[in-house]
C-alpha atoms as a PDB file:
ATOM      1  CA  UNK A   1     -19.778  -7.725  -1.369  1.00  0.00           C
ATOM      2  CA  UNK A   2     -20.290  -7.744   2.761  1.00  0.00           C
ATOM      3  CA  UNK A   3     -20.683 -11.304   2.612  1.00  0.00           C
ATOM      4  CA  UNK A   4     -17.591 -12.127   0.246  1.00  0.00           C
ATOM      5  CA  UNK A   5     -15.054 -10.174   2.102  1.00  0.00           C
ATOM      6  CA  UNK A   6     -16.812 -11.119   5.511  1.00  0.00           C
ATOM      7  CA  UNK A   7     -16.159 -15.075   4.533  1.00  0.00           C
ATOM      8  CA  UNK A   8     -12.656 -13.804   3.115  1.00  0.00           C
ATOM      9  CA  UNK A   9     -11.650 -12.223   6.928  1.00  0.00           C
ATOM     10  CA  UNK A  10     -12.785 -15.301   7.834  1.00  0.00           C
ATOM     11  CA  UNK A  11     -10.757 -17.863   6.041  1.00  0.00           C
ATOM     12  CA  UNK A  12      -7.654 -15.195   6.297  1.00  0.00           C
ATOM     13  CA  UNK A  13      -7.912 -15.815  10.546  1.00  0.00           C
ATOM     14  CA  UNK A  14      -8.808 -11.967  10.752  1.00  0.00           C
ATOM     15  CA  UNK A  15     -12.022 -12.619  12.430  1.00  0.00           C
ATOM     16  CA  UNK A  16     -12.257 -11.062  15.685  1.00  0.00           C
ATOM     17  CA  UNK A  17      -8.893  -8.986  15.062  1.00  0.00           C
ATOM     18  CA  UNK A  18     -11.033  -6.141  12.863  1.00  0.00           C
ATOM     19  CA  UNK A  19     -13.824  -4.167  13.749  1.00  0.00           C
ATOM     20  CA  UNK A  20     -16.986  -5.629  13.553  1.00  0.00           C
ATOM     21  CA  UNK A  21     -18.440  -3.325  10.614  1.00  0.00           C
ATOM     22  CA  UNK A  22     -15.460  -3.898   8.675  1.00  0.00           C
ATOM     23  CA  UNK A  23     -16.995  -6.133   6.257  1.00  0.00           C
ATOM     24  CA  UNK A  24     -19.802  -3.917   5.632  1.00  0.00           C
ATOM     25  CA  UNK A  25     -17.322  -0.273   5.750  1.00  0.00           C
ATOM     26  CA  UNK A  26     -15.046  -2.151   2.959  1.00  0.00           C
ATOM     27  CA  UNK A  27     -18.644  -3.754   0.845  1.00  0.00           C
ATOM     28  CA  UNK A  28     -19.513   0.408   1.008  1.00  0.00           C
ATOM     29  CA  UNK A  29     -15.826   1.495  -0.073  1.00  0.00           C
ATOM     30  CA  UNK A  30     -16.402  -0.851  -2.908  1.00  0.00           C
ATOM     31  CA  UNK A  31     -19.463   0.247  -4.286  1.00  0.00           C
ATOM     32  CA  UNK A  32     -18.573   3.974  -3.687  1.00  0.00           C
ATOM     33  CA  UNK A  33     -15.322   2.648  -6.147  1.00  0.00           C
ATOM     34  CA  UNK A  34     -17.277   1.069  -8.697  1.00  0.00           C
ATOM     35  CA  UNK A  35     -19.948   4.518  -9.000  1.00  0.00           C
ATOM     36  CA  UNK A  36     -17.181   6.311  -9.715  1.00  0.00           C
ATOM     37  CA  UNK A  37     -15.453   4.175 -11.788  1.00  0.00           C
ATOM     38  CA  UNK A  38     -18.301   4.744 -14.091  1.00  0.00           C
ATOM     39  CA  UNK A  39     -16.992   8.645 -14.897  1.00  0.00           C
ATOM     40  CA  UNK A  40     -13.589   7.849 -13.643  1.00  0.00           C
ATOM     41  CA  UNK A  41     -10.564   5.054 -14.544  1.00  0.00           C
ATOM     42  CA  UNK A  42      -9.456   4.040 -10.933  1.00  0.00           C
ATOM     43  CA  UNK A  43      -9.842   0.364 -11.544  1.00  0.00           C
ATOM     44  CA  UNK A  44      -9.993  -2.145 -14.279  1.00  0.00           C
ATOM     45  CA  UNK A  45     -12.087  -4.368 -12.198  1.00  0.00           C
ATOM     46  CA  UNK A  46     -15.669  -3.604 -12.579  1.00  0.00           C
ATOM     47  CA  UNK A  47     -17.494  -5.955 -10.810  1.00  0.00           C
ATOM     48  CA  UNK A  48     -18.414  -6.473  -7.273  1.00  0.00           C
ATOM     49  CA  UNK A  49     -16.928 -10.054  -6.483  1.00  0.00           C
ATOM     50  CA  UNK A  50     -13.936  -9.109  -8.369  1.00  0.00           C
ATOM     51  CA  UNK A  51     -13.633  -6.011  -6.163  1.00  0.00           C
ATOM     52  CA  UNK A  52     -14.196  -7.507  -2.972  1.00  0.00           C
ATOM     53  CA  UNK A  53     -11.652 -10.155  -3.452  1.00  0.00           C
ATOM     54  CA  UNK A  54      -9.053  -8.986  -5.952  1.00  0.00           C
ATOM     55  CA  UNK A  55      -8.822  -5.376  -3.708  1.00  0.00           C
ATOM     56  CA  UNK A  56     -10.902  -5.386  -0.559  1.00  0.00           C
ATOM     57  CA  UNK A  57      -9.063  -9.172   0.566  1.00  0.00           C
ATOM     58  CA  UNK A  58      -6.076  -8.773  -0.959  1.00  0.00           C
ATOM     59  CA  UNK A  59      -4.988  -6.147   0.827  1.00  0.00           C
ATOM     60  CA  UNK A  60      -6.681  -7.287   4.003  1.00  0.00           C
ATOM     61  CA  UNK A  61      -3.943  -9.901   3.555  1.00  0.00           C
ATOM     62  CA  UNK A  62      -1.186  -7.728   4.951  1.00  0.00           C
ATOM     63  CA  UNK A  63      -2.606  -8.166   8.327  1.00  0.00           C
ATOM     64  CA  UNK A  64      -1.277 -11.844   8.463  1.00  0.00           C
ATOM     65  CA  UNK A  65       2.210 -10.657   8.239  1.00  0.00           C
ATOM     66  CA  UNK A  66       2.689  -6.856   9.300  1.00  0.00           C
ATOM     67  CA  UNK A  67       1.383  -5.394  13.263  1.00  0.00           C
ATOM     68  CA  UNK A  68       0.124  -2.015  11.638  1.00  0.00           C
ATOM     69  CA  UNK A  69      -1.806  -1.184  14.986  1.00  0.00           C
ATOM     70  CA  UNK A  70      -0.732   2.599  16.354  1.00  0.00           C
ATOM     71  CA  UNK A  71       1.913   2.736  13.709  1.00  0.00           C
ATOM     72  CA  UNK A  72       2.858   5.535  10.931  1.00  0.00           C
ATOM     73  CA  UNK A  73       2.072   4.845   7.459  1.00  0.00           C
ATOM     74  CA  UNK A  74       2.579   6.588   4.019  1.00  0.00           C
ATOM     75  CA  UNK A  75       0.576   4.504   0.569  1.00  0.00           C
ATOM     76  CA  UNK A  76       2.856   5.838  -2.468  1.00  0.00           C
ATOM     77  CA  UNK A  77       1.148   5.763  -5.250  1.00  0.00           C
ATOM     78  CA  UNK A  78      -2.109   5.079  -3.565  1.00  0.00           C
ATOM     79  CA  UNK A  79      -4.351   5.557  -6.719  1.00  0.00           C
ATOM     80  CA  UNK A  80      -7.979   4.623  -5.740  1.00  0.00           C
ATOM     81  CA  UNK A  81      -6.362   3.938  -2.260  1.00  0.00           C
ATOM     82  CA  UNK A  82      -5.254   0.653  -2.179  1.00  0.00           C
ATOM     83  CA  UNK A  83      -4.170  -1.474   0.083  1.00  0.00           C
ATOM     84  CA  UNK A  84      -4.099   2.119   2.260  1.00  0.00           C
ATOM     85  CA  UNK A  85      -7.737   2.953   2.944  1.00  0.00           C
ATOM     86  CA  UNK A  86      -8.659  -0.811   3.409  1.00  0.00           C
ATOM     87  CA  UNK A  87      -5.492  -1.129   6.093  1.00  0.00           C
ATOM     88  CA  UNK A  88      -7.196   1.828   7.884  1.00  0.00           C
ATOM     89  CA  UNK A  89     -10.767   0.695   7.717  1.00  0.00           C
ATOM     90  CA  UNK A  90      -9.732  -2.892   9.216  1.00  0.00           C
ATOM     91  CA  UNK A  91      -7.116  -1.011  11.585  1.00  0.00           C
ATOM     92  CA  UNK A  92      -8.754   2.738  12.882  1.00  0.00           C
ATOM     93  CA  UNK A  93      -5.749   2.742  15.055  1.00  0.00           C
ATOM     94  CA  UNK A  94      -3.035   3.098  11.976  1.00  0.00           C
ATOM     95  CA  UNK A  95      -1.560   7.024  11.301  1.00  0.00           C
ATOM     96  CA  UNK A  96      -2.265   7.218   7.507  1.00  0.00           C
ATOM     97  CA  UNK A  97      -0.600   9.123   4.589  1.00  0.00           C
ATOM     98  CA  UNK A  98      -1.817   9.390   1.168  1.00  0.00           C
ATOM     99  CA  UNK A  99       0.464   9.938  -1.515  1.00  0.00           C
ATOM    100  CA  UNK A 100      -0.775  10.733  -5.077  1.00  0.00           C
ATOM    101  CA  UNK A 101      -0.019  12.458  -8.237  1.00  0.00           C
ATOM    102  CA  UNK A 102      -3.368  12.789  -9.949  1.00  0.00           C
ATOM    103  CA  UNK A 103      -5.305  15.368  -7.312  1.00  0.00           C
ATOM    104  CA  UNK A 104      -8.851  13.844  -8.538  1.00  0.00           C
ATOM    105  CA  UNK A 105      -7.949  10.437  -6.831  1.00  0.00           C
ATOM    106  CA  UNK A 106      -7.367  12.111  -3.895  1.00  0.00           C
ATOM    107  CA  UNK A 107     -10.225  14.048  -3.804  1.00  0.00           C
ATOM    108  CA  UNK A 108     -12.347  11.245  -4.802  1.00  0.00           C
ATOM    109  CA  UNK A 109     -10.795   8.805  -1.881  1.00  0.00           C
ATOM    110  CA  UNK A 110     -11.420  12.213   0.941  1.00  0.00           C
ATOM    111  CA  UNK A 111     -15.103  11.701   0.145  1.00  0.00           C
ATOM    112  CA  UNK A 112     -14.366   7.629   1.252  1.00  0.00           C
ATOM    113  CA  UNK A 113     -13.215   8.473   4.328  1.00  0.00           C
ATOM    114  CA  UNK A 114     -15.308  10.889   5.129  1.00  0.00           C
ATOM    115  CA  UNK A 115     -18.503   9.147   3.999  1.00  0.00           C
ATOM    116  CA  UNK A 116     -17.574   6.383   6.410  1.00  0.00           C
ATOM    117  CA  UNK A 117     -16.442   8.526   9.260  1.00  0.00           C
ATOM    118  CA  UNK A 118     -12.951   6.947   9.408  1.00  0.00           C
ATOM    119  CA  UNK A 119     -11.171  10.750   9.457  1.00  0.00           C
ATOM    120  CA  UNK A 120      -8.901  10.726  12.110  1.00  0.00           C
ATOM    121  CA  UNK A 121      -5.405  10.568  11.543  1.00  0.00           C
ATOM    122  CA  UNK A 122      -5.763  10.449   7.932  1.00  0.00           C
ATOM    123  CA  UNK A 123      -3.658  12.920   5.648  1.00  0.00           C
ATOM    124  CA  UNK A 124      -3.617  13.138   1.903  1.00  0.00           C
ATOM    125  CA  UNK A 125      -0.889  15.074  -0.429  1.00  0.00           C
ATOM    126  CA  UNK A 126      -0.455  15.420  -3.585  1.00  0.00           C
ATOM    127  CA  UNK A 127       2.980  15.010  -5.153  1.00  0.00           C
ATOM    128  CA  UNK A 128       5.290  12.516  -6.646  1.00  0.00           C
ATOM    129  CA  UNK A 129       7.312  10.413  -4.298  1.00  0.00           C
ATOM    130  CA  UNK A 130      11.052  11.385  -5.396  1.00  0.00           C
ATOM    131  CA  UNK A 131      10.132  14.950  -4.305  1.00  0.00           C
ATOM    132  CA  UNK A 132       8.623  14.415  -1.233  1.00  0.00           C
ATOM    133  CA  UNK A 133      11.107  12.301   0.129  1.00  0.00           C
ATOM    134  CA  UNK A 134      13.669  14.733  -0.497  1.00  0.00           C
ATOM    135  CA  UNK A 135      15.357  15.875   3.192  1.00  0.00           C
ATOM    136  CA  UNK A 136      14.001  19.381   3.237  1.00  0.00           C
ATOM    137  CA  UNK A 137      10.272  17.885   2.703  1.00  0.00           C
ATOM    138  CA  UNK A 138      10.332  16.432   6.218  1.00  0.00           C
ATOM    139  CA  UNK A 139       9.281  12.928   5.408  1.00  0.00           C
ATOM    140  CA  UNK A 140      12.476  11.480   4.667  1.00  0.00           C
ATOM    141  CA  UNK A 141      12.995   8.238   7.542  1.00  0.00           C
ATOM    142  CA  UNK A 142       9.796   9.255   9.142  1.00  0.00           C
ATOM    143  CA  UNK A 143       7.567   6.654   8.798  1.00  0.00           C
ATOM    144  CA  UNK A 144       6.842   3.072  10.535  1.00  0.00           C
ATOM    145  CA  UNK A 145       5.656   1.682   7.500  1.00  0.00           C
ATOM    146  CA  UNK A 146       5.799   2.535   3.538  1.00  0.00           C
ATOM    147  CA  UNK A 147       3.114   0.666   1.402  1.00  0.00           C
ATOM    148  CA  UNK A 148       3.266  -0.017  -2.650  1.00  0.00           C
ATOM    149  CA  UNK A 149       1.036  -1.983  -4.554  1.00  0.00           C
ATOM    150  CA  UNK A 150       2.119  -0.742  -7.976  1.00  0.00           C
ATOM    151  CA  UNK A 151       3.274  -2.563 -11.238  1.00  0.00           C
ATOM    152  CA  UNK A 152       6.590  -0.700 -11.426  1.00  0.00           C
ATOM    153  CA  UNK A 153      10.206  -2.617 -11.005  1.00  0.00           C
ATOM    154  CA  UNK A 154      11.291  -2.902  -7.474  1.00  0.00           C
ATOM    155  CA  UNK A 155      14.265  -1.304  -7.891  1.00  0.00           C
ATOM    156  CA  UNK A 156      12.415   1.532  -8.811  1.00  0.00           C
ATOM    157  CA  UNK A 157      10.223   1.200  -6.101  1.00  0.00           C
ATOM    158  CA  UNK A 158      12.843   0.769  -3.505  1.00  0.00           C
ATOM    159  CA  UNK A 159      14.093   3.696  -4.604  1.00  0.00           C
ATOM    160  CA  UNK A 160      10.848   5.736  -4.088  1.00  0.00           C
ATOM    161  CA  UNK A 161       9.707   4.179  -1.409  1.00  0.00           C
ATOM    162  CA  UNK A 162      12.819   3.705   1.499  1.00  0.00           C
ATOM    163  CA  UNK A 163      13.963   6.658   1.684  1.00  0.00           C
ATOM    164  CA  UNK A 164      10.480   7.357   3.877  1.00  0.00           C
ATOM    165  CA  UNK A 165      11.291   4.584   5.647  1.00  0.00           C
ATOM    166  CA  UNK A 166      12.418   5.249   9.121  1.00  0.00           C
ATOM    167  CA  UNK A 167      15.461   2.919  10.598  1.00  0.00           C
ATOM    168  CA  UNK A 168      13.674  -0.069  11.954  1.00  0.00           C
ATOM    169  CA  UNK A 169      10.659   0.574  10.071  1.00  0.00           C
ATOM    170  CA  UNK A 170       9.273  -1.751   6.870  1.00  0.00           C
ATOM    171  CA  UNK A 171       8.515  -1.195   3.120  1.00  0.00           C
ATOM    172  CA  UNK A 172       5.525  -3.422   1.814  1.00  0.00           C
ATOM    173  CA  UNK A 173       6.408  -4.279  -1.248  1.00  0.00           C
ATOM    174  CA  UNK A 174       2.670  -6.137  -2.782  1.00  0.00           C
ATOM    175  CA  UNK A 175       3.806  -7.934  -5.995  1.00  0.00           C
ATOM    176  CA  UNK A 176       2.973 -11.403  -8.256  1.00  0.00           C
ATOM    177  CA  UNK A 177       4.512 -14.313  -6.921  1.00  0.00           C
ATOM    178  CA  UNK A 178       6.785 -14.426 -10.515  1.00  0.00           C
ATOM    179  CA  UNK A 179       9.080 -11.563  -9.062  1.00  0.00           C
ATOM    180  CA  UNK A 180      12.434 -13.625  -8.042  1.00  0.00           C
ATOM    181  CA  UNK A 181      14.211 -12.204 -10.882  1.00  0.00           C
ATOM    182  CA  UNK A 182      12.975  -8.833 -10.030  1.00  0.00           C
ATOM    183  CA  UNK A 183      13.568  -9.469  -6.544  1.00  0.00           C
ATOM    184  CA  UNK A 184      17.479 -10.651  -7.071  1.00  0.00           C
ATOM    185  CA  UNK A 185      18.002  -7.830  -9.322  1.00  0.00           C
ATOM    186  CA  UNK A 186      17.005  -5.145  -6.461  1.00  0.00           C
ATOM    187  CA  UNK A 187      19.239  -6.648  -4.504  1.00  0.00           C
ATOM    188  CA  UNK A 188      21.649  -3.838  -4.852  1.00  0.00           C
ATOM    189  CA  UNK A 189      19.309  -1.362  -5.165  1.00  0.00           C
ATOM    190  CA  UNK A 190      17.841  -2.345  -1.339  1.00  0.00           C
ATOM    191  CA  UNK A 191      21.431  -2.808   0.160  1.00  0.00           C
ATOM    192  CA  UNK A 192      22.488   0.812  -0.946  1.00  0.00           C
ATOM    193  CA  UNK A 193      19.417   2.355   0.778  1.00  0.00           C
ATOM    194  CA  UNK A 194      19.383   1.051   3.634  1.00  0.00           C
ATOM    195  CA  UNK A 195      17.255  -1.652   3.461  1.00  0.00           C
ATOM    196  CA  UNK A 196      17.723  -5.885   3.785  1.00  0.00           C
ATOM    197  CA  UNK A 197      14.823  -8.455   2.730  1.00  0.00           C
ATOM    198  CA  UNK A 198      13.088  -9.701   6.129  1.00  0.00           C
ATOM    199  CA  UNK A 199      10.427 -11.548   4.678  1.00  0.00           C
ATOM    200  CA  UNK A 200       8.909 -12.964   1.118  1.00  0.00           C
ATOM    201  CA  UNK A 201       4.744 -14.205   1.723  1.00  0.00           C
ATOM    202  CA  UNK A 202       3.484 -15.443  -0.521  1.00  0.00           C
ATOM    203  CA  UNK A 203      -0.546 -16.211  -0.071  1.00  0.00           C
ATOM    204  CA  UNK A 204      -4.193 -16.812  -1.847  1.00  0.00           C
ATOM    205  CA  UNK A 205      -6.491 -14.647  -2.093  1.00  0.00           C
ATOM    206  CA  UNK A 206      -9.389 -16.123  -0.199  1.00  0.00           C
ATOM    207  CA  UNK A 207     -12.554 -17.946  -2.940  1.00  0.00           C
ATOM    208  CA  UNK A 208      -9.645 -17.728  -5.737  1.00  0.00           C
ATOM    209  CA  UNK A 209      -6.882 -19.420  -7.143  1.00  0.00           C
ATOM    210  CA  UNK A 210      -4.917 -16.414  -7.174  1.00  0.00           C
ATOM    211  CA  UNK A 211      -1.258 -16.346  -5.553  1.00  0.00           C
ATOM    212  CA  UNK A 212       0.251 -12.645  -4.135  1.00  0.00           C
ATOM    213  CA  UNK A 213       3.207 -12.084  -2.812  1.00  0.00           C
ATOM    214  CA  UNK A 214       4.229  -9.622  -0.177  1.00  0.00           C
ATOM    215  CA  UNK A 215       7.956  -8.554   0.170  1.00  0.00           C
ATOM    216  CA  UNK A 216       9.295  -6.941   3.681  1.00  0.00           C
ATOM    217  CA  UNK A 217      11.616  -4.829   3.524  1.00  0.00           C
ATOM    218  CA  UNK A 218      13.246  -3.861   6.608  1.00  0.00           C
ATOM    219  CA  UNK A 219      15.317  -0.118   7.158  1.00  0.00           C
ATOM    220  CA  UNK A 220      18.740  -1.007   8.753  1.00  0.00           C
ATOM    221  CA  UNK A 221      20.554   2.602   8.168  1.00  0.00           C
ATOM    222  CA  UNK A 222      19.275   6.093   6.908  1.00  0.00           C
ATOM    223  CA  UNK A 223      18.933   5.939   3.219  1.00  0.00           C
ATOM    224  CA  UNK A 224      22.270   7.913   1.566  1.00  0.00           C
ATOM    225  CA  UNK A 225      21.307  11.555   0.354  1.00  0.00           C
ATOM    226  CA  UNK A 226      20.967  11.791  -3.266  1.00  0.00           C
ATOM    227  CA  UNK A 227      18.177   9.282  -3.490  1.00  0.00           C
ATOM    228  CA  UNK A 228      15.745   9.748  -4.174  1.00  0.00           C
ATOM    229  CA  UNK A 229      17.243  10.672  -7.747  1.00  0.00           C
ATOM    230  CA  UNK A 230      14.700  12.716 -10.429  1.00  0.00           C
ATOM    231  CA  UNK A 231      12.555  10.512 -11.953  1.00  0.00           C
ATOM    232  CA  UNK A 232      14.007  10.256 -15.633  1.00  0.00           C
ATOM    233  CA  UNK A 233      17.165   9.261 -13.890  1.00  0.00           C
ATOM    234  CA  UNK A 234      15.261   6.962 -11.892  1.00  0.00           C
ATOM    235  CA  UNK A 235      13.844   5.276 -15.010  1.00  0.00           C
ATOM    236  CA  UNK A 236      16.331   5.181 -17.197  1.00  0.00           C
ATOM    237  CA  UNK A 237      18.803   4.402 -15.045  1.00  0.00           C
ATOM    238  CA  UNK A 238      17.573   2.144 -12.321  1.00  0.00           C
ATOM    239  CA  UNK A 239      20.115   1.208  -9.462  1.00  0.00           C
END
Protein backbone atom coordinates (compact mmCIF):
# COMPACT_ATOMS: atom_id res chain seq x y z
CA UNK A 1 0.00 0.00 0.00
CA UNK A 2 3.14 2.61 0.81
CA UNK A 3 4.14 2.34 -2.62
CA UNK A 4 0.57 2.81 -4.31
CA UNK A 5 -0.42 5.85 -2.44
CA UNK A 6 3.32 7.10 -2.48
CA UNK A 7 3.13 6.97 -6.60
CA UNK A 8 -0.58 8.35 -6.14
CA UNK A 9 0.90 11.74 -4.05
CA UNK A 10 3.02 11.70 -6.71
CA UNK A 11 0.99 11.90 -9.83
CA UNK A 12 -1.64 14.16 -7.64
CA UNK A 13 1.54 17.05 -7.43
CA UNK A 14 1.41 16.46 -3.52
CA UNK A 15 4.95 15.45 -3.38
CA UNK A 16 6.94 17.58 -1.23
CA UNK A 17 3.67 19.41 0.17
CA UNK A 18 3.04 16.25 2.85
CA UNK A 19 5.14 14.89 5.35
CA UNK A 20 7.57 12.59 4.35
CA UNK A 21 6.08 9.40 6.27
CA UNK A 22 2.82 10.10 4.92
CA UNK A 23 2.79 7.36 2.53
CA UNK A 24 3.83 4.90 4.98
CA UNK A 25 1.32 6.60 8.18
CA UNK A 26 -1.72 6.23 5.51
CA UNK A 27 -0.24 2.26 4.10
CA UNK A 28 -0.48 1.65 8.30
CA UNK A 29 -4.05 3.40 8.62
CA UNK A 30 -5.01 1.04 5.90
CA UNK A 31 -4.03 -2.11 7.17
CA UNK A 32 -5.13 -1.17 10.77
CA UNK A 33 -8.76 -0.64 8.56
CA UNK A 34 -8.73 -3.78 6.84
CA UNK A 35 -7.85 -5.96 10.53
CA UNK A 36 -10.70 -4.60 11.74
CA UNK A 37 -12.81 -4.83 9.03
CA UNK A 38 -12.48 -8.48 9.58
CA UNK A 39 -14.85 -8.26 13.03
CA UNK A 40 -16.22 -4.97 11.99
CA UNK A 41 -18.30 -3.43 8.66
CA UNK A 42 -16.42 -0.04 8.17
CA UNK A 43 -15.70 -0.64 4.54
CA UNK A 44 -16.85 -2.63 1.63
CA UNK A 45 -13.46 -2.53 0.15
CA UNK A 46 -11.38 -5.31 1.35
CA UNK A 47 -8.36 -5.24 -0.34
CA UNK A 48 -5.22 -3.33 -0.06
CA UNK A 49 -4.90 -1.62 -3.62
CA UNK A 50 -8.49 -0.92 -3.48
CA UNK A 51 -7.94 0.78 -0.11
CA UNK A 52 -5.05 2.72 -0.90
CA UNK A 53 -6.55 4.23 -3.94
CA UNK A 54 -10.33 4.20 -3.64
CA UNK A 55 -9.82 5.87 0.24
CA UNK A 56 -6.24 6.68 1.12
CA UNK A 57 -5.90 8.88 -2.63
CA UNK A 58 -9.12 9.85 -2.96
CA UNK A 59 -9.30 11.81 -0.24
CA UNK A 60 -5.71 12.95 -0.52
CA UNK A 61 -7.33 14.61 -3.54
CA UNK A 62 -8.83 17.47 -1.58
CA UNK A 63 -5.47 18.92 -1.18
CA UNK A 64 -5.45 20.05 -4.93
CA UNK A 65 -8.33 22.28 -4.33
CA UNK A 66 -8.84 23.26 -0.51
CA UNK A 67 -5.60 25.15 1.83
CA UNK A 68 -6.59 23.01 5.00
CA UNK A 69 -3.18 24.05 6.70
CA UNK A 70 -3.90 25.66 10.47
CA UNK A 71 -7.57 25.60 9.73
CA UNK A 72 -10.75 24.18 11.81
CA UNK A 73 -12.37 21.16 10.62
CA UNK A 74 -15.44 18.99 11.61
CA UNK A 75 -15.86 15.18 9.25
CA UNK A 76 -19.82 14.55 9.66
CA UNK A 77 -20.47 11.36 9.33
CA UNK A 78 -16.88 10.33 9.45
CA UNK A 79 -17.54 6.49 9.67
CA UNK A 80 -14.11 4.70 9.47
CA UNK A 81 -12.75 8.34 9.20
CA UNK A 82 -12.71 9.27 5.86
CA UNK A 83 -11.46 11.71 4.05
CA UNK A 84 -10.88 13.22 7.93
CA UNK A 85 -8.06 11.15 9.40
CA UNK A 86 -6.22 10.96 5.96
CA UNK A 87 -6.57 15.10 5.67
CA UNK A 88 -4.86 15.11 9.13
CA UNK A 89 -2.20 12.54 8.52
CA UNK A 90 -1.08 14.44 5.15
CA UNK A 91 -1.77 17.91 7.03
CA UNK A 92 -0.62 17.59 11.15
CA UNK A 93 -1.27 21.24 11.11
CA UNK A 94 -5.33 20.90 10.50
CA UNK A 95 -7.74 21.33 13.97
CA UNK A 96 -9.84 18.11 13.57
CA UNK A 97 -13.41 17.11 14.65
CA UNK A 98 -14.91 13.80 14.46
CA UNK A 99 -18.45 13.44 14.17
CA UNK A 100 -20.15 10.00 14.47
CA UNK A 101 -23.21 8.21 15.46
CA UNK A 102 -22.08 4.64 15.96
CA UNK A 103 -19.54 5.11 19.23
CA UNK A 104 -17.52 1.81 18.05
CA UNK A 105 -16.21 3.76 14.92
CA UNK A 106 -15.04 6.23 17.00
CA UNK A 107 -13.42 4.25 19.32
CA UNK A 108 -11.95 2.14 16.72
CA UNK A 109 -10.51 5.39 14.65
CA UNK A 110 -8.97 6.88 18.57
CA UNK A 111 -6.79 3.76 18.47
CA UNK A 112 -5.62 5.19 14.61
CA UNK A 113 -4.56 8.17 15.82
CA UNK A 114 -3.11 7.22 18.62
CA UNK A 115 -1.22 4.24 17.20
CA UNK A 116 0.39 6.70 14.81
CA UNK A 117 1.01 9.47 17.25
CA UNK A 118 -0.98 12.05 15.23
CA UNK A 119 -3.08 13.21 18.67
CA UNK A 120 -2.89 16.69 18.80
CA UNK A 121 -5.70 18.72 18.03
CA UNK A 122 -7.84 15.88 17.31
CA UNK A 123 -11.43 15.63 18.98
CA UNK A 124 -14.02 12.97 18.50
CA UNK A 125 -17.96 13.13 19.56
CA UNK A 126 -20.47 11.16 19.25
CA UNK A 127 -23.84 12.43 18.06
CA UNK A 128 -25.89 13.04 15.03
CA UNK A 129 -25.24 16.19 13.11
CA UNK A 130 -28.84 17.98 13.31
CA UNK A 131 -28.29 18.01 17.11
CA UNK A 132 -25.04 19.19 17.37
CA UNK A 133 -25.38 21.95 15.20
CA UNK A 134 -28.17 23.21 17.07
CA UNK A 135 -27.14 27.00 18.61
CA UNK A 136 -26.98 25.99 22.22
CA UNK A 137 -24.36 23.06 21.22
CA UNK A 138 -21.71 25.67 20.44
CA UNK A 139 -20.70 24.46 17.04
CA UNK A 140 -23.10 26.19 15.03
CA UNK A 141 -20.78 28.71 12.33
CA UNK A 142 -17.70 27.61 14.08
CA UNK A 143 -15.75 25.89 11.81
CA UNK A 144 -13.24 26.74 8.76
CA UNK A 145 -14.13 23.77 7.02
CA UNK A 146 -17.08 21.00 7.11
CA UNK A 147 -16.20 17.66 5.30
CA UNK A 148 -18.86 14.87 3.87
CA UNK A 149 -18.12 12.01 1.94
CA UNK A 150 -21.47 10.27 2.36
CA UNK A 151 -24.05 8.79 -0.18
CA UNK A 152 -26.94 10.90 1.11
CA UNK A 153 -28.75 13.78 -1.20
CA UNK A 154 -27.08 17.08 -1.00
CA UNK A 155 -29.82 18.80 0.04
CA UNK A 156 -29.80 16.77 2.90
CA UNK A 157 -26.36 17.20 3.40
CA UNK A 158 -26.36 20.90 3.07
CA UNK A 159 -28.66 20.89 5.53
CA UNK A 160 -26.50 18.94 8.09
CA UNK A 161 -23.54 20.12 7.23
CA UNK A 162 -23.66 24.38 6.84
CA UNK A 163 -25.03 25.23 9.58
CA UNK A 164 -21.27 24.36 11.17
CA UNK A 165 -20.01 26.28 8.68
CA UNK A 166 -18.62 29.53 9.79
CA UNK A 167 -19.23 32.78 7.35
CA UNK A 168 -16.37 32.60 4.96
CA UNK A 169 -15.66 29.13 5.68
CA UNK A 170 -16.29 25.94 3.04
CA UNK A 171 -18.41 22.70 3.01
CA UNK A 172 -16.66 19.75 1.04
CA UNK A 173 -19.14 18.19 -0.48
CA UNK A 174 -17.11 14.55 -2.02
CA UNK A 175 -19.65 13.08 -4.52
CA UNK A 176 -19.77 10.98 -8.18
CA UNK A 177 -19.28 13.10 -10.99
CA UNK A 178 -23.27 12.10 -12.09
CA UNK A 179 -24.57 14.66 -9.38
CA UNK A 180 -25.77 17.78 -11.69
CA UNK A 181 -29.26 16.94 -11.09
CA UNK A 182 -28.60 16.59 -7.48
CA UNK A 183 -26.53 19.52 -7.54
CA UNK A 184 -29.36 21.90 -9.37
CA UNK A 185 -31.89 20.56 -7.11
CA UNK A 186 -29.90 21.84 -3.83
CA UNK A 187 -29.80 24.85 -5.26
CA UNK A 188 -32.39 26.19 -2.95
CA UNK A 189 -31.53 24.26 -0.26
CA UNK A 190 -27.70 26.02 -0.30
CA UNK A 191 -29.11 29.61 -1.00
CA UNK A 192 -31.44 29.44 2.16
CA UNK A 193 -28.48 28.50 4.43
CA UNK A 194 -26.23 30.56 3.69
CA UNK A 195 -24.22 29.04 1.34
CA UNK A 196 -23.35 29.72 -2.78
CA UNK A 197 -21.42 27.02 -5.05
CA UNK A 198 -17.63 28.30 -5.38
CA UNK A 199 -16.30 25.46 -7.05
CA UNK A 200 -17.29 21.89 -8.86
CA UNK A 201 -13.67 19.46 -9.34
CA UNK A 202 -14.00 17.01 -10.77
CA UNK A 203 -10.68 14.56 -10.84
CA UNK A 204 -9.17 10.76 -11.21
CA UNK A 205 -8.22 8.93 -8.81
CA UNK A 206 -4.57 8.31 -9.48
CA UNK A 207 -3.76 4.20 -11.28
CA UNK A 208 -7.73 4.21 -12.01
CA UNK A 209 -10.23 5.17 -14.32
CA UNK A 210 -12.33 6.42 -11.69
CA UNK A 211 -13.83 10.13 -11.87
CA UNK A 212 -14.80 12.09 -8.23
CA UNK A 213 -16.12 15.08 -7.88
CA UNK A 214 -15.65 17.61 -5.16
CA UNK A 215 -18.28 20.41 -4.60
CA UNK A 216 -17.24 23.82 -2.59
CA UNK A 217 -19.47 25.26 -0.91
CA UNK A 218 -18.77 28.58 0.36
CA UNK A 219 -20.73 30.30 3.79
CA UNK A 220 -21.86 33.85 2.72
CA UNK A 221 -24.37 34.59 5.85
CA UNK A 222 -25.13 32.69 9.20
CA UNK A 223 -27.33 29.80 8.43
CA UNK A 224 -31.25 30.88 9.55
CA UNK A 225 -32.23 29.23 13.01
CA UNK A 226 -34.48 26.39 12.63
CA UNK A 227 -32.08 24.36 10.56
CA UNK A 228 -30.94 22.17 11.25
CA UNK A 229 -34.61 20.61 11.27
CA UNK A 230 -35.09 16.86 13.15
CA UNK A 231 -34.10 14.34 11.04
CA UNK A 232 -37.53 12.71 9.91
CA UNK A 233 -38.35 16.19 8.79
CA UNK A 234 -35.13 16.37 7.20
CA UNK A 235 -35.84 13.20 5.20
CA UNK A 236 -39.03 13.36 4.34
CA UNK A 237 -39.15 16.65 3.62
CA UNK A 238 -35.93 17.81 2.10
CA UNK A 239 -35.58 21.66 1.34
Amino acid sequence: MEEIISAGLEELGLTGRVPEDAPAQLAQYGQMLLEKNQVMNLTAIREPEGVARLHMLDCAALLKFCDFEGKTLIDVGTGAGFPGMVLKILVPSLRITFLDSLAKRLDWLSEVYEDLGCIDSITAFHGRAEEFAAPLMGYRDSFDLVTARAVADLRVLCELCLPFVKVGGQFLAMKSTNSDSELAEAAHAIQLLGGRVAGIHNYLIPGTEITHRLIVIQKMAPTLKGHPRRWAKIQKEPL
